[in-house]
Protein backbone atom coordinates (compact mmCIF):
# COMPACT_ATOMS: atom_id res chain seq x y z
CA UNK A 1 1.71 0.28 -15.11
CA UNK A 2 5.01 -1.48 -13.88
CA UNK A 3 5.47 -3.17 -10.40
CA UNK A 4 7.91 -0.20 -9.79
CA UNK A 5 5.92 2.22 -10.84
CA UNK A 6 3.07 0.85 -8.28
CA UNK A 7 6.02 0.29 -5.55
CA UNK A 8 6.44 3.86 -6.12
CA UNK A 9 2.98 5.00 -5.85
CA UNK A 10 2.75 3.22 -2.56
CA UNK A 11 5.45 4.73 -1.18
CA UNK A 12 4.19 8.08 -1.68
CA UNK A 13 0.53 7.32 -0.15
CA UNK A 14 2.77 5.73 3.03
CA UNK A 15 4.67 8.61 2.95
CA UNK A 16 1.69 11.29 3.75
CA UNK A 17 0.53 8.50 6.11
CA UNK A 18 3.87 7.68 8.12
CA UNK A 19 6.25 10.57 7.04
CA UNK A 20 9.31 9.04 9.49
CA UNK A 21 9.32 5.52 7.60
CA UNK A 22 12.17 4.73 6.07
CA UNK A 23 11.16 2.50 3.12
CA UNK A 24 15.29 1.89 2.39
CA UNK A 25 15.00 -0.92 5.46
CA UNK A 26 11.06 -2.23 4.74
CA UNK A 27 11.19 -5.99 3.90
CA UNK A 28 8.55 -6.45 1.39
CA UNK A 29 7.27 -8.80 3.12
CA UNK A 30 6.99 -7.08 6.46
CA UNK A 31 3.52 -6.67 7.45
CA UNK A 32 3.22 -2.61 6.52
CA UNK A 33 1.19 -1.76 9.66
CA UNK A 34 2.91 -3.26 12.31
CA UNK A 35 6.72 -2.18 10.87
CA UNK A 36 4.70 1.56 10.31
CA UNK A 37 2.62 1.56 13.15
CA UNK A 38 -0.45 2.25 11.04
CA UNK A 39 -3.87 2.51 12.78
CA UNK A 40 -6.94 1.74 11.27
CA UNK A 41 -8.08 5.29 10.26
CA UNK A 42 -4.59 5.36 8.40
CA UNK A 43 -4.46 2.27 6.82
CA UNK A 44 -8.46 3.04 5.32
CA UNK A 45 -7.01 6.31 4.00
CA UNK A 46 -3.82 4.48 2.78
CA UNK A 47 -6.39 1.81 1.09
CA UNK A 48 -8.88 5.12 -0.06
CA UNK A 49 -4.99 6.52 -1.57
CA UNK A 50 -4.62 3.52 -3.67
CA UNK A 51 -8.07 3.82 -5.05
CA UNK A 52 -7.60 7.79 -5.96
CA UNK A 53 -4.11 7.23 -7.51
CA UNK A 54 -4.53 4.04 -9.47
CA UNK A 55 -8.12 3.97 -9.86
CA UNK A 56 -8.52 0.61 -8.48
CA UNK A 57 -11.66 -0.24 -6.63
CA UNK A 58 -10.76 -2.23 -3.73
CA UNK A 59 -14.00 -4.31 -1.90
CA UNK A 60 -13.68 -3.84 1.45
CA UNK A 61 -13.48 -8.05 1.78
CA UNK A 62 -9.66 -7.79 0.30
CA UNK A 63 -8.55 -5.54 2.74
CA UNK A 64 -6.96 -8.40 4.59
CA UNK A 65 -4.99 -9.37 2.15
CA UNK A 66 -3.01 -5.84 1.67
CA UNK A 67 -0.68 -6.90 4.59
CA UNK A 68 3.06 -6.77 2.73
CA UNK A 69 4.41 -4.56 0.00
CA UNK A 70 4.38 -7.75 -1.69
CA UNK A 71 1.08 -8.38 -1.80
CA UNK A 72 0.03 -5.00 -2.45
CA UNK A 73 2.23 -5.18 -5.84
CA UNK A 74 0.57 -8.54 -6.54
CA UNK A 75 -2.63 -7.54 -6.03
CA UNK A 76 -2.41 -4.05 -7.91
CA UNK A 77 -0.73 -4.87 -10.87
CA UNK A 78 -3.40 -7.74 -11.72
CA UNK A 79 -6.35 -4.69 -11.24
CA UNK A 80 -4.20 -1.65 -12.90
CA UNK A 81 -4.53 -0.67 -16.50
């Protein structure tokens, strides 16, 4: 799977999750719950999204260090077949 393929995937799991974001103006490396204003409960299902879509298991100890689209892409594409 391609970084822009995973970008995209993102996108859509934010999307159900913060359906006014406008993605067009997100820095990638703007921390994703402060410029969404994601909660907790959202950004666990946007985390349990991830897992259901790509079929990557993320351990609850890396959840810290899904912060920026960047790192999300980083982080995905190293675990994604």
């Amino acid at each position: 799977m391609t970084e822009a393929e995973i970008k995209e995937t993102i996108f859509r799991i934010l999307a159900e999750i913060a359906p006014e974001a406008d993605f067009e103006v997100l820095s990638p490396d703007e921390n994703l719950r402060k410029a969404l204003d994601i909660d907790s409960y959202d950004a666990l299902k946007f985390i349990i999204g991830l897992n259901e879509e790509l079929g990557v298991d993320i351990p609850e100890s890396d959840y810290g260090q899904l912060n920026t689209l960047t790192t999300i892409i980083r982080y995905l594409s190293t675990r994604v077949g």
